[in-house]
Protein backbone atom coordinates (compact mmCIF):
# COMPACT_ATOMS: atom_id res chain seq x y z
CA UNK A 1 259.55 120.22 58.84
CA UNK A 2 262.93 118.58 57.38
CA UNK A 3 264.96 121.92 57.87
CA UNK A 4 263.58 122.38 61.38
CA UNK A 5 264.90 118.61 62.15
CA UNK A 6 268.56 119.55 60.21
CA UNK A 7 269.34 122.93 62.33
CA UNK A 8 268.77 120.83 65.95
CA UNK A 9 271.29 118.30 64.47
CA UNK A 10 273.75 120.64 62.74
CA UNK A 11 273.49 122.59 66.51
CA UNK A 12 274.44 119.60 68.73
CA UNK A 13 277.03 118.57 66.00
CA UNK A 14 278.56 121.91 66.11
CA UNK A 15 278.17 121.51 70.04
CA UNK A 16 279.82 117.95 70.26
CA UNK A 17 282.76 119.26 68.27
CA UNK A 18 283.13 122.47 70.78
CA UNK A 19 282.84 120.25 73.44
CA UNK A 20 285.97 117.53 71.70
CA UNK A 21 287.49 120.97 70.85
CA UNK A 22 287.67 122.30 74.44
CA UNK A 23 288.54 118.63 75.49
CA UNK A 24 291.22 118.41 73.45
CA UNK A 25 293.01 122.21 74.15
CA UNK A 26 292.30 121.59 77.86
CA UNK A 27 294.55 117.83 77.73
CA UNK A 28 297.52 119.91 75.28
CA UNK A 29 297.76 122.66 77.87
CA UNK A 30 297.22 120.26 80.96
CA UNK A 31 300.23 117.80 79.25
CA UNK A 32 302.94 121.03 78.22
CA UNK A 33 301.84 122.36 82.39
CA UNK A 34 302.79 118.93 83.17
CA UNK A 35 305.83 119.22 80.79
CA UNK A 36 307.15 122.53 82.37
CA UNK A 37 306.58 121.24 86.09
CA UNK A 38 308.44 118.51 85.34
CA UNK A 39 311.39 120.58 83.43
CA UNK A 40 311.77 123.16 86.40
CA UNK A 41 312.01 120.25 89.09
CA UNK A 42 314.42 118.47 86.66
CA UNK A 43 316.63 122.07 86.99
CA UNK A 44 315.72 122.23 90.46
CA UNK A 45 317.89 118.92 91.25
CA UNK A 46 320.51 119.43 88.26
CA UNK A 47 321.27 122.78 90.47
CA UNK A 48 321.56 121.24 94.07
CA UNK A 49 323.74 118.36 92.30
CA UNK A 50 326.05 120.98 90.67
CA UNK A 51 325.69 122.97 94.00
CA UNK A 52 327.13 119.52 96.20
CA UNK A 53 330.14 118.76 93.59
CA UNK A 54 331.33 122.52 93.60
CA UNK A 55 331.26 122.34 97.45
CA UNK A 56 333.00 119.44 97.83
């Protein structure tokens, strides 16, 4: 009966750390989207700045 109690708590362990795994991947890629959004906008305005001073 002890191995039968182990493999449902080795399963839900292995589960949990999928689970922290997935969390953790989906927050990295969420934060460098985040990072890249806020990089092109940054280029966006950069450009229409340098675009102003050459027309003036």
């Amino acid at each position: 009966m002890a191995p039968r109690h182990s493999l449902p708590s080795a399963s839900t362990g292995a589960v949990a750390a999928v689970l922290v795994g997935g969390v953790v991947l989906t927050a990295l890629l969420t934060a460098v989207a985040v990072t890249a959004v806020s990089v092109a906008v940054a280029a966006v305005v950069l450009r229409s700045l340098l675009a102003n001073q050459r027309h003036r």
